[in-house]
PDB file of N, CA and C in Angstrom:
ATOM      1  N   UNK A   1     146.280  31.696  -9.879  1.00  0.00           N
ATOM      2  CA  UNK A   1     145.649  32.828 -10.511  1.00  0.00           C
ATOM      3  C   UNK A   1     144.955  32.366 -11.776  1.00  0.00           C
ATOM      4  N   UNK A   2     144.060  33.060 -12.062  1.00  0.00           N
ATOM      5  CA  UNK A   2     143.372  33.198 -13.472  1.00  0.00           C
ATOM      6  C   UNK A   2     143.241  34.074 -14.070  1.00  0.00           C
ATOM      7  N   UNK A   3     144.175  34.021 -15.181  1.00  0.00           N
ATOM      8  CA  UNK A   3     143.748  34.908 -16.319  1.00  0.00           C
ATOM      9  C   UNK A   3     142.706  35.441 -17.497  1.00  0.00           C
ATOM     10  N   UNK A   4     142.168  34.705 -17.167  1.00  0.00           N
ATOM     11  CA  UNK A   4     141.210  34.216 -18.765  1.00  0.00           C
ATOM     12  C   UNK A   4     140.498  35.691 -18.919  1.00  0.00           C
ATOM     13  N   UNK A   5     140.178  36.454 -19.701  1.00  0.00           N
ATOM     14  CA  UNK A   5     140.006  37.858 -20.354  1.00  0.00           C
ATOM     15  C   UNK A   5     138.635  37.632 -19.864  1.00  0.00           C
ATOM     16  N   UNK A   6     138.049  36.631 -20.948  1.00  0.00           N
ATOM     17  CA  UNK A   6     136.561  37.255 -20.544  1.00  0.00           C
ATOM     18  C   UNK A   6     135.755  36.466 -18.976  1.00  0.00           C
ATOM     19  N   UNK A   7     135.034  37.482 -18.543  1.00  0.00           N
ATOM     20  CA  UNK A   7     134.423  37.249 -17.387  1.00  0.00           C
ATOM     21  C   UNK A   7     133.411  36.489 -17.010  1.00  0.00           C
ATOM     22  N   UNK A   8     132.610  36.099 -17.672  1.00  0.00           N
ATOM     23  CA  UNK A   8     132.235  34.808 -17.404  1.00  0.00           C
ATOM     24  C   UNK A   8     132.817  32.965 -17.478  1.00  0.00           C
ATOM     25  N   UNK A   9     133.392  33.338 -18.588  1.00  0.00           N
ATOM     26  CA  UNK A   9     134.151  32.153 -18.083  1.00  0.00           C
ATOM     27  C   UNK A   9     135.418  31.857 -17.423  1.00  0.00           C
ATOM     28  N   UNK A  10     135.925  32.918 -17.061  1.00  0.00           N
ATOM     29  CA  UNK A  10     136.630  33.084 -15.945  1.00  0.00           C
ATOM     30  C   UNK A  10     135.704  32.876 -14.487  1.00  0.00           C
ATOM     31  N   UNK A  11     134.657  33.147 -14.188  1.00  0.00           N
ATOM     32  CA  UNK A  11     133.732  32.972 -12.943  1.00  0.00           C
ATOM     33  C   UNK A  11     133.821  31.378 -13.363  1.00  0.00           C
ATOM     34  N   UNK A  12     133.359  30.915 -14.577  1.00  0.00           N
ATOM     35  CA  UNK A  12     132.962  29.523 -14.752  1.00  0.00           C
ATOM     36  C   UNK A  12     134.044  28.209 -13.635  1.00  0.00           C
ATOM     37  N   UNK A  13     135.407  29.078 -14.350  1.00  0.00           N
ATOM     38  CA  UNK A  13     136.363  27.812 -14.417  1.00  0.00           C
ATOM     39  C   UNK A  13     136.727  28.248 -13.064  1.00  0.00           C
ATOM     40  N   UNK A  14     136.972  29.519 -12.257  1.00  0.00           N
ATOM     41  CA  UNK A  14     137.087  29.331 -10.780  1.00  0.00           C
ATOM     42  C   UNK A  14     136.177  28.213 -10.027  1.00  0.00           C
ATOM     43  N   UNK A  15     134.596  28.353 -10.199  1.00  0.00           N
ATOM     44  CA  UNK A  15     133.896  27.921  -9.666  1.00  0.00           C
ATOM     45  C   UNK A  15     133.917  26.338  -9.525  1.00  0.00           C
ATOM     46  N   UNK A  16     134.271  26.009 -10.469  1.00  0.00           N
ATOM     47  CA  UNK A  16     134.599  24.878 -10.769  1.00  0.00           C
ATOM     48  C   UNK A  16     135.486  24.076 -10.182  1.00  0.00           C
ATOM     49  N   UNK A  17     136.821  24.783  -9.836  1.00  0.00           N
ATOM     50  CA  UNK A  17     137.213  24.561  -9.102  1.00  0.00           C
ATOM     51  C   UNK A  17     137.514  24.509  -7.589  1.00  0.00           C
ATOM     52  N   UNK A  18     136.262  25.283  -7.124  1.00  0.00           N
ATOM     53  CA  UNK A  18     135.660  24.500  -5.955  1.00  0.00           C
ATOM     54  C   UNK A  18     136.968  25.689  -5.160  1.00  0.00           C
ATOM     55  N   UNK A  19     137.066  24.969  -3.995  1.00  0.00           N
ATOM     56  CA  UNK A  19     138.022  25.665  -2.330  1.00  0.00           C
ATOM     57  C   UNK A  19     139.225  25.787  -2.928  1.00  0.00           C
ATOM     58  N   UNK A  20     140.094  27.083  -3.988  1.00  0.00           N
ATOM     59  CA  UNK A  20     141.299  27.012  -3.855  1.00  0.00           C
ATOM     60  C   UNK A  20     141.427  28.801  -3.527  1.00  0.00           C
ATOM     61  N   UNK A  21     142.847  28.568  -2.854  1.00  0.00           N
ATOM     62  CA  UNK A  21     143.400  29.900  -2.801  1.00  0.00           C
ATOM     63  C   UNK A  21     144.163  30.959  -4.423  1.00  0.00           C
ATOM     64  N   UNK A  22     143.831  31.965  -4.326  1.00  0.00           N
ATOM     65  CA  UNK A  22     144.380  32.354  -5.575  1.00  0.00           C
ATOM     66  C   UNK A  22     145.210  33.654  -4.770  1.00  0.00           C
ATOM     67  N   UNK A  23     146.396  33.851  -5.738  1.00  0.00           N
ATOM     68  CA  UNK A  23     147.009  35.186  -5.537  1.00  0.00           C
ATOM     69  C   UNK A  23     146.779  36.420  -6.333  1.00  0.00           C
ATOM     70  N   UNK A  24     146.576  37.712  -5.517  1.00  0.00           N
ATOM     71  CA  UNK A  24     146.394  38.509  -6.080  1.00  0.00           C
ATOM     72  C   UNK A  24     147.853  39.475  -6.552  1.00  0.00           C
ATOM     73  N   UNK A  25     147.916  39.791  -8.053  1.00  0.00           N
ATOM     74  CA  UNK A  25     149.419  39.845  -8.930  1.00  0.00           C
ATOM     75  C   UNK A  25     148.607  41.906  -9.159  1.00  0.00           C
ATOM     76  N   UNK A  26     149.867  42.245  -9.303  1.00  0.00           N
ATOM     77  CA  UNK A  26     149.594  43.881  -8.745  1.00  0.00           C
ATOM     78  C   UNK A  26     151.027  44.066  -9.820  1.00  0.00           C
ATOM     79  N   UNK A  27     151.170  44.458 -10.615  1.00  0.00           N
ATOM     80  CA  UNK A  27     152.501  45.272 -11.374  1.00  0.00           C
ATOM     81  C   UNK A  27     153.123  46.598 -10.434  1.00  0.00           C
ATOM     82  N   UNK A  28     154.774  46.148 -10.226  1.00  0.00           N
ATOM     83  CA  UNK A  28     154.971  47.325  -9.464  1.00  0.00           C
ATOM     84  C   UNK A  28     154.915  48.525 -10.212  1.00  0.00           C
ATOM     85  N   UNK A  29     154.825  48.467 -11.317  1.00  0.00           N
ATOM     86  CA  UNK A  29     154.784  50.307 -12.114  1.00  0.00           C
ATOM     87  C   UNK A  29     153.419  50.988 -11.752  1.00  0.00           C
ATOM     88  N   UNK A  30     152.475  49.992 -11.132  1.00  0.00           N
ATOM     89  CA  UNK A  30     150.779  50.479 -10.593  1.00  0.00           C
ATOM     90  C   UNK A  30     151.066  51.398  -9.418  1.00  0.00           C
ATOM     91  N   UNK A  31     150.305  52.748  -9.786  1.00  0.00           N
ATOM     92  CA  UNK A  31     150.082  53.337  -8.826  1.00  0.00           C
ATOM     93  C   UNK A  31     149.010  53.143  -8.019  1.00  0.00           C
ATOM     94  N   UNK A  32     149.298  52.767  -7.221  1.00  0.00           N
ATOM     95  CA  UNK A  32     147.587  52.835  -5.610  1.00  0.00           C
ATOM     96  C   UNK A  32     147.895  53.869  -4.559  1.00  0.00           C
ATOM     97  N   UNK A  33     146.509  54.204  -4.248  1.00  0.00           N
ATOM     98  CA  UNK A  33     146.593  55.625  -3.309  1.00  0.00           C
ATOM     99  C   UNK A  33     146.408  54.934  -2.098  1.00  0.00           C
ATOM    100  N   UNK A  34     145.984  55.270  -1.205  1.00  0.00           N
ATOM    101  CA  UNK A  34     145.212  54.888   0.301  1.00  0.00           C
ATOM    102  C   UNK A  34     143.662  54.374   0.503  1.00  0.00           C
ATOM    103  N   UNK A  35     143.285  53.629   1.389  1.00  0.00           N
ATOM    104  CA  UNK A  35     142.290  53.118   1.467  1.00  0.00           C
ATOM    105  C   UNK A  35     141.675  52.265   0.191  1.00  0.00           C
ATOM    106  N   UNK A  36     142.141  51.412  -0.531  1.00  0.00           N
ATOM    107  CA  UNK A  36     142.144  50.484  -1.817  1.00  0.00           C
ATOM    108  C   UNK A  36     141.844  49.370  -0.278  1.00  0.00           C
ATOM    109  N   UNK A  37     140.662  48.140  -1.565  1.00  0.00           N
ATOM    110  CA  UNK A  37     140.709  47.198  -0.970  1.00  0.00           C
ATOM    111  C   UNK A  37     140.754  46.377  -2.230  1.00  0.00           C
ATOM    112  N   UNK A  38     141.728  45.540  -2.244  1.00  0.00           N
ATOM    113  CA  UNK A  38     141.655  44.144  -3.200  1.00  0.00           C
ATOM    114  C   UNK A  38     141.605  43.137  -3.154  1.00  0.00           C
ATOM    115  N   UNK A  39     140.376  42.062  -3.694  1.00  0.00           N
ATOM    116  CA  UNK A  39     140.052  40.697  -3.044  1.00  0.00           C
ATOM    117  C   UNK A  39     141.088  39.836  -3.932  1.00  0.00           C
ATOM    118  N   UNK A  40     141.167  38.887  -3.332  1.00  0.00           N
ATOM    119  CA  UNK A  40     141.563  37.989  -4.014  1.00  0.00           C
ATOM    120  C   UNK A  40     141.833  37.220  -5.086  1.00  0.00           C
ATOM    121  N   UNK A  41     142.729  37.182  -6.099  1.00  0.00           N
ATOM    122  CA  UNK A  41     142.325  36.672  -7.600  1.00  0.00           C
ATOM    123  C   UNK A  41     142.512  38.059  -8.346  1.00  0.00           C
ATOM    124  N   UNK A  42     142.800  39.166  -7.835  1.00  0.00           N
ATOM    125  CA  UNK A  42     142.657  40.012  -8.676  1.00  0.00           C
ATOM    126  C   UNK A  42     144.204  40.073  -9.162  1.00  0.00           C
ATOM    127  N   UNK A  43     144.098  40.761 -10.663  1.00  0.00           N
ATOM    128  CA  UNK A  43     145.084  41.155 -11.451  1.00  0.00           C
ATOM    129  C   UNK A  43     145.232  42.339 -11.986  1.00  0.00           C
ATOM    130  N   UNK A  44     145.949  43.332 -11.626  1.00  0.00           N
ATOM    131  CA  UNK A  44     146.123  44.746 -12.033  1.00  0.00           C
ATOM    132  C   UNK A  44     147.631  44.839 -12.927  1.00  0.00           C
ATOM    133  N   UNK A  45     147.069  45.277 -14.077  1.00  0.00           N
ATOM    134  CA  UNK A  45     148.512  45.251 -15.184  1.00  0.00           C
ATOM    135  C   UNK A  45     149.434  46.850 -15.067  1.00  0.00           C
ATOM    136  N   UNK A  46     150.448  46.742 -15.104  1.00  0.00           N
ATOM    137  CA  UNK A  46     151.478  48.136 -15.087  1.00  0.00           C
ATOM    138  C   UNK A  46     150.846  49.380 -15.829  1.00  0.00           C
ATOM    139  N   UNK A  47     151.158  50.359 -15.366  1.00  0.00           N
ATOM    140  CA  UNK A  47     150.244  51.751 -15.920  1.00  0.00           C
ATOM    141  C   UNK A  47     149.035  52.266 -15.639  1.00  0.00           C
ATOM    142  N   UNK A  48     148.688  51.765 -14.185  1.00  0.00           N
ATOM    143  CA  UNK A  48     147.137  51.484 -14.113  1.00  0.00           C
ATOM    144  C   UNK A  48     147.577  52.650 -12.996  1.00  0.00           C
ATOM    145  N   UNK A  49     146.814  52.914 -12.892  1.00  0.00           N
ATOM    146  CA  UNK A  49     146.524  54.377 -11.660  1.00  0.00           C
ATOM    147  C   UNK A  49     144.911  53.912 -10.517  1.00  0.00           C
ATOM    148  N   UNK A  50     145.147  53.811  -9.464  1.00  0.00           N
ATOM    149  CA  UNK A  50     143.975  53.596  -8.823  1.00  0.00           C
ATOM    150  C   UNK A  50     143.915  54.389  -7.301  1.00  0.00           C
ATOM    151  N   UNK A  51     143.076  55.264  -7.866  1.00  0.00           N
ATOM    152  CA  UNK A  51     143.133  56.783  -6.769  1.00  0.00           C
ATOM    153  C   UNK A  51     142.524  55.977  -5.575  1.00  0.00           C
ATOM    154  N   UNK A  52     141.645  56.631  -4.948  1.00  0.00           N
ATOM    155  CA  UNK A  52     141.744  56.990  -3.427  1.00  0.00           C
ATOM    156  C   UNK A  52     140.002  55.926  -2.916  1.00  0.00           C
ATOM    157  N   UNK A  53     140.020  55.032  -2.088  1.00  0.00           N
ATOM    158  CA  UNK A  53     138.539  55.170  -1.664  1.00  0.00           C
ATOM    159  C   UNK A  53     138.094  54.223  -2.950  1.00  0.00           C
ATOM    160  N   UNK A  54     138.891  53.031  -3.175  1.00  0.00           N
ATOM    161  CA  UNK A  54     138.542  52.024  -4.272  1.00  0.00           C
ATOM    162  C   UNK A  54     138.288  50.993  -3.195  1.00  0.00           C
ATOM    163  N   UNK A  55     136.868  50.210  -3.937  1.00  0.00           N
ATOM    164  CA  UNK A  55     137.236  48.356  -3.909  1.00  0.00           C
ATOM    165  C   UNK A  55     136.909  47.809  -5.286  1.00  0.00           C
ATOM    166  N   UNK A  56     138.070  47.101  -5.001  1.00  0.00           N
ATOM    167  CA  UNK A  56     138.423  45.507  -6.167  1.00  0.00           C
ATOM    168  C   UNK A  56     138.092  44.250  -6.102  1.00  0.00           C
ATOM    169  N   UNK A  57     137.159  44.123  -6.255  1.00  0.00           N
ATOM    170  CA  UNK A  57     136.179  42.354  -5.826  1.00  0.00           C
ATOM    171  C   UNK A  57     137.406  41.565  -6.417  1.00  0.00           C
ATOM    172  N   UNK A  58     136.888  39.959  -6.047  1.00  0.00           N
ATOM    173  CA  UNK A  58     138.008  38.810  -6.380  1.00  0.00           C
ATOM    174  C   UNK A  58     137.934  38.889  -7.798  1.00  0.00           C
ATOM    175  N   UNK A  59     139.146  38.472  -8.129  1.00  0.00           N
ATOM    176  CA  UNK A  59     139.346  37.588  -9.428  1.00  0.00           C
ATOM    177  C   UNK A  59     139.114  38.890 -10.725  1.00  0.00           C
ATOM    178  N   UNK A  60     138.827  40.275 -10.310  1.00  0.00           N
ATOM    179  CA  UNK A  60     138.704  41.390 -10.941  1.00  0.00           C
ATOM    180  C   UNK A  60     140.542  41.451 -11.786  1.00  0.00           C
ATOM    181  N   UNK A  61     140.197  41.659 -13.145  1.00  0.00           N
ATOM    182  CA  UNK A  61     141.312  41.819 -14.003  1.00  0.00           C
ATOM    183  C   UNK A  61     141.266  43.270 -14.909  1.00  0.00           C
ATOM    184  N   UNK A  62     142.198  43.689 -14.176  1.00  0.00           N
ATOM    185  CA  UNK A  62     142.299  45.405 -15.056  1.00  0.00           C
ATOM    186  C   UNK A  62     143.770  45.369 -15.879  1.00  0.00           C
ATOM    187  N   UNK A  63     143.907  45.664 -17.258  1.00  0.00           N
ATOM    188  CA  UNK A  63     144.523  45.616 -18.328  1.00  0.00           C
ATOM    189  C   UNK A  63     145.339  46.844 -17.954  1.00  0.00           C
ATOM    190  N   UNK A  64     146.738  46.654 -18.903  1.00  0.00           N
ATOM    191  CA  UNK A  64     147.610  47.690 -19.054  1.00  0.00           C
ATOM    192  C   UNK A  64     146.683  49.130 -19.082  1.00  0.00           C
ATOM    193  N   UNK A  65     147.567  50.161 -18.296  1.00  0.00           N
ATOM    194  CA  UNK A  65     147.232  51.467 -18.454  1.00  0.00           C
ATOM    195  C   UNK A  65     145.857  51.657 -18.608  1.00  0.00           C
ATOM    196  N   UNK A  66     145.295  51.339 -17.208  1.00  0.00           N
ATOM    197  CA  UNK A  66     143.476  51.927 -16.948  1.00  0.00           C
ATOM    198  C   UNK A  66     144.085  53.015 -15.387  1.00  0.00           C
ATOM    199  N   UNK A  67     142.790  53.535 -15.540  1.00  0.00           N
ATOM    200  CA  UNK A  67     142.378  54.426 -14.249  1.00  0.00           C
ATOM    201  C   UNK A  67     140.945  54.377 -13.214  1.00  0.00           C
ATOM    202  N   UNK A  68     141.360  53.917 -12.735  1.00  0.00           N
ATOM    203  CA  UNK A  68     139.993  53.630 -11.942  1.00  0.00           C
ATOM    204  C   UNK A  68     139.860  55.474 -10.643  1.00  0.00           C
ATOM    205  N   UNK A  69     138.946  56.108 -10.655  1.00  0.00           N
ATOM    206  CA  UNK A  69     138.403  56.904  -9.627  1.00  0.00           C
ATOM    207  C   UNK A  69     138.047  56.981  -8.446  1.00  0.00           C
ATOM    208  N   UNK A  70     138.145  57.476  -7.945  1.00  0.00           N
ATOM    209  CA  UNK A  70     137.804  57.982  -6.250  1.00  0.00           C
ATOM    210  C   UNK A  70     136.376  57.139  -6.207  1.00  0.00           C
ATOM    211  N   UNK A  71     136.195  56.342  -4.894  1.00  0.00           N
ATOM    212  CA  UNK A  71     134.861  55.814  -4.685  1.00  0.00           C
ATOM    213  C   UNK A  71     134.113  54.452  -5.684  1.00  0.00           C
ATOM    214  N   UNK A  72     135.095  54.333  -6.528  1.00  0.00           N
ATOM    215  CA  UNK A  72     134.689  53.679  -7.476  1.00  0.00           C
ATOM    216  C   UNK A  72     134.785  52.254  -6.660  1.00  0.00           C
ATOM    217  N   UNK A  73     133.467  51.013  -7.378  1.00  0.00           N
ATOM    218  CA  UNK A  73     133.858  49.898  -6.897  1.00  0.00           C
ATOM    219  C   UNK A  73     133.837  48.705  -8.174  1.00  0.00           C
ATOM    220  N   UNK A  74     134.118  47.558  -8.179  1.00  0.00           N
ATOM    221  CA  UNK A  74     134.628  46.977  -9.171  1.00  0.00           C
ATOM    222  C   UNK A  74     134.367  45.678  -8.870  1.00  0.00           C
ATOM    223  N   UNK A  75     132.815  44.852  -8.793  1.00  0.00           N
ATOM    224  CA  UNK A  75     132.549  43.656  -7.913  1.00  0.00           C
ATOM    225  C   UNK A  75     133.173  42.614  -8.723  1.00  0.00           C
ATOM    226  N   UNK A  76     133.071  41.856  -8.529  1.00  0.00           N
ATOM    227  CA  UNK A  76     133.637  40.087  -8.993  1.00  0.00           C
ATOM    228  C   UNK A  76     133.698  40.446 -10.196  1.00  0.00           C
ATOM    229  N   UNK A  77     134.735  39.628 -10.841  1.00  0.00           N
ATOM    230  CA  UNK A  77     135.065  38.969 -12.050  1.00  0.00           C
ATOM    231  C   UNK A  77     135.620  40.195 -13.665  1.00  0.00           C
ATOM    232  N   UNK A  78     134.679  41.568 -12.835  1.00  0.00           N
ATOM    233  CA  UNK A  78     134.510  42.570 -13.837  1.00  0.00           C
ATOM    234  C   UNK A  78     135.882  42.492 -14.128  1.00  0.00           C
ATOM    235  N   UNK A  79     136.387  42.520 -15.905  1.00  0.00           N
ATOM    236  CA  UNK A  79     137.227  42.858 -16.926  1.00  0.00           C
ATOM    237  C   UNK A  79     137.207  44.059 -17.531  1.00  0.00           C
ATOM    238  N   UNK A  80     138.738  44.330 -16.974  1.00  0.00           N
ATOM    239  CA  UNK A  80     138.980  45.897 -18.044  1.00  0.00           C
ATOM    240  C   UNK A  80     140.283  45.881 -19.061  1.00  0.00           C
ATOM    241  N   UNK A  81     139.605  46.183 -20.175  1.00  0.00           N
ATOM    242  CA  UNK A  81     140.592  45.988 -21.478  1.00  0.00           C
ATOM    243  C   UNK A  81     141.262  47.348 -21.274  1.00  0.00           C
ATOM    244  N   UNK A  82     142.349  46.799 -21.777  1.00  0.00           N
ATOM    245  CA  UNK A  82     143.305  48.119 -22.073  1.00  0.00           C
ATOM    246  C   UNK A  82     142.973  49.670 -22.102  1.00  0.00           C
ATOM    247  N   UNK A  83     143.759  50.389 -21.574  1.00  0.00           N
ATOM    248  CA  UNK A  83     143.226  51.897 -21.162  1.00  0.00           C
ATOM    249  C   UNK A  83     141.933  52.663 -20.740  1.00  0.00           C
ATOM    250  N   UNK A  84     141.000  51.268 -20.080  1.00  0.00           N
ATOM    251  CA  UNK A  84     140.103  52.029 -19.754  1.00  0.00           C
ATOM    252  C   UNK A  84     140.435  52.889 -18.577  1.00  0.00           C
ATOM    253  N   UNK A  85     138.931  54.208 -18.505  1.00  0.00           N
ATOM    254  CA  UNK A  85     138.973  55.216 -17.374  1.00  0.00           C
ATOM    255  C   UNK A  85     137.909  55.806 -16.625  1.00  0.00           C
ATOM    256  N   UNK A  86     137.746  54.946 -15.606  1.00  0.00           N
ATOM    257  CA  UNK A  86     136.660  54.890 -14.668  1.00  0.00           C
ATOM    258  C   UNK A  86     136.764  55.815 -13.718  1.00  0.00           C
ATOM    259  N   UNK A  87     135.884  57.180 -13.692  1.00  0.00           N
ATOM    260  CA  UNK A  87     135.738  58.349 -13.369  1.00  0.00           C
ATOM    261  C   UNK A  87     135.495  57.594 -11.485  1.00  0.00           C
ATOM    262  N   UNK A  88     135.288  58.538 -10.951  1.00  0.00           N
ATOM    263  CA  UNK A  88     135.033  58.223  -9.507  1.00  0.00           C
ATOM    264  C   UNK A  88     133.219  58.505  -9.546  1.00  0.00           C
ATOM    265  N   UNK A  89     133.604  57.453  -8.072  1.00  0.00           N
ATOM    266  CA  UNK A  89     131.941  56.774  -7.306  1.00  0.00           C
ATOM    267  C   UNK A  89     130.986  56.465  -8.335  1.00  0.00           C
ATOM    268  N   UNK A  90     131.790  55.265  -8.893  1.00  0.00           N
ATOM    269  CA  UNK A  90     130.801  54.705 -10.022  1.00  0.00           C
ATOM    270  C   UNK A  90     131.078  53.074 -10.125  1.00  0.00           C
ATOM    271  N   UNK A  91     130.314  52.604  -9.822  1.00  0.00           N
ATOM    272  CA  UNK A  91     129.833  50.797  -9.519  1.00  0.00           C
ATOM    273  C   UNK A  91     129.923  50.237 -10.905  1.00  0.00           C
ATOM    274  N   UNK A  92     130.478  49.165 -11.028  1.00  0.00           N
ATOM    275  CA  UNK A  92     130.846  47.987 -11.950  1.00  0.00           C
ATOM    276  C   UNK A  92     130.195  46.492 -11.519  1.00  0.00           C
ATOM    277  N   UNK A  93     129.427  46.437 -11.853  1.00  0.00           N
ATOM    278  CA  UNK A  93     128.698  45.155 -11.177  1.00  0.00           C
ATOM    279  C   UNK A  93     129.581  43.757 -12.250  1.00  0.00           C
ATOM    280  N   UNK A  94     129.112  42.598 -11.305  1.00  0.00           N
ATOM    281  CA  UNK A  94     129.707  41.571 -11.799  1.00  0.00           C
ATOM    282  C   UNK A  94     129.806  41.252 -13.118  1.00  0.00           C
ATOM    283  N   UNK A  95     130.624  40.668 -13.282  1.00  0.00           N
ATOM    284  CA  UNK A  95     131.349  40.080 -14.637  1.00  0.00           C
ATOM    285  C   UNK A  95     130.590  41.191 -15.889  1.00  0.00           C
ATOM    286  N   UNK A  96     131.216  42.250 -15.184  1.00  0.00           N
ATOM    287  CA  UNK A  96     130.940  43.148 -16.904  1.00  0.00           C
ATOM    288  C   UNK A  96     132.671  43.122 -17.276  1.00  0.00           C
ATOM    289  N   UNK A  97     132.419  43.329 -18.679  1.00  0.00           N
ATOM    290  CA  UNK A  97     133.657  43.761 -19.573  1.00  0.00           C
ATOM    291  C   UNK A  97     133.574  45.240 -19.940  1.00  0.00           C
ATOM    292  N   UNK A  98     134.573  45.912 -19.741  1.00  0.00           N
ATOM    293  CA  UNK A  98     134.609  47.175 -20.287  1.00  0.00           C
ATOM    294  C   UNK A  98     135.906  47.467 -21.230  1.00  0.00           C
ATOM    295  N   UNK A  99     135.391  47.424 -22.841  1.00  0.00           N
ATOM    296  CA  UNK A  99     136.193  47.145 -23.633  1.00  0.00           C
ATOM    297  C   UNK A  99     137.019  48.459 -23.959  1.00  0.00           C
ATOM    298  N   UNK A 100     138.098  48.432 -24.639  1.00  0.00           N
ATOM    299  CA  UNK A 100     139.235  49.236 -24.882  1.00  0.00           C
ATOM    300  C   UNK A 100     139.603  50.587 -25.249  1.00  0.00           C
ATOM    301  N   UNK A 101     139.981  51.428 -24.253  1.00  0.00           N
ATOM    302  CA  UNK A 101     139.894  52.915 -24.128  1.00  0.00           C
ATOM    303  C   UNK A 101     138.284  53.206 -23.979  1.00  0.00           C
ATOM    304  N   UNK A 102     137.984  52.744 -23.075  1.00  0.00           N
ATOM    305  CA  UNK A 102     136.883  53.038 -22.745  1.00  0.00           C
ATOM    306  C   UNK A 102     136.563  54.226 -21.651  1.00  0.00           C
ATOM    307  N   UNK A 103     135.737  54.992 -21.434  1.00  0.00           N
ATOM    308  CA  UNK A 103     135.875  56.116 -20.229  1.00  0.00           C
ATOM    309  C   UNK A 103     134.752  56.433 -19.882  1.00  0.00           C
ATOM    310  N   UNK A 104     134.390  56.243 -18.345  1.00  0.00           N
ATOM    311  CA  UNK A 104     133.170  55.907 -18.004  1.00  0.00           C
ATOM    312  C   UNK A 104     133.096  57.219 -17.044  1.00  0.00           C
ATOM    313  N   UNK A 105     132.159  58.528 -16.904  1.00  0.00           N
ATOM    314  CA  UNK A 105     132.378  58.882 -16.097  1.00  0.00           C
ATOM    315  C   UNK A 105     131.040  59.432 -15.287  1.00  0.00           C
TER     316      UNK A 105
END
């Protein structure tokens, strides 16, 4: 796994390392609804709520206590700082950061 906060150089140092497998780490206090898809590399921290009709690109890292929405998608690398809240059917394109208590809707 990779942790590294910010999202580009987190893309950097995967890439870099070329053909490896990573695990995707999920906190059991996370709530997930039905139909969630999560790629690989991803990291979801405890308190996080992720409703219904989500995808989670690889290596995607969501911080303590966020909410992600219905329809919402979340491509590669994108970083979410602490308590953000991502309303439903709303796109996160690669390696954005969405910084702290943030609420997107």
């Amino acid at each position: 796994m990779c942790a590294i906060g910010f999202a580009k150089t987190r893309k950097a140092v995967i890439e870099k390392l070329g053909n490896v497998k990573f695990a995707t780490l999920i906190d059991p206090s996370v709530i997930i609804s039905k139909n969630v898809t999560i790629e690989e590399g991803a990291i979801i921290c405890g308190g996080t709520i992720i409703t219904i009709d989500i995808t989670i690109g690889r290596h995607v890292l969501i911080n303590l206590d966020c909410t992600v929405g219905h329809k919402a998608v979340l491509r590669d690398f994108v970083t979410l700082y602490p308590s953000v809240n991502i309303g439903g059917i709303t796109e996160i394109g690669e390696c954005t950061e969405i910084g702290t208590g943030t609420q997107i809707i």
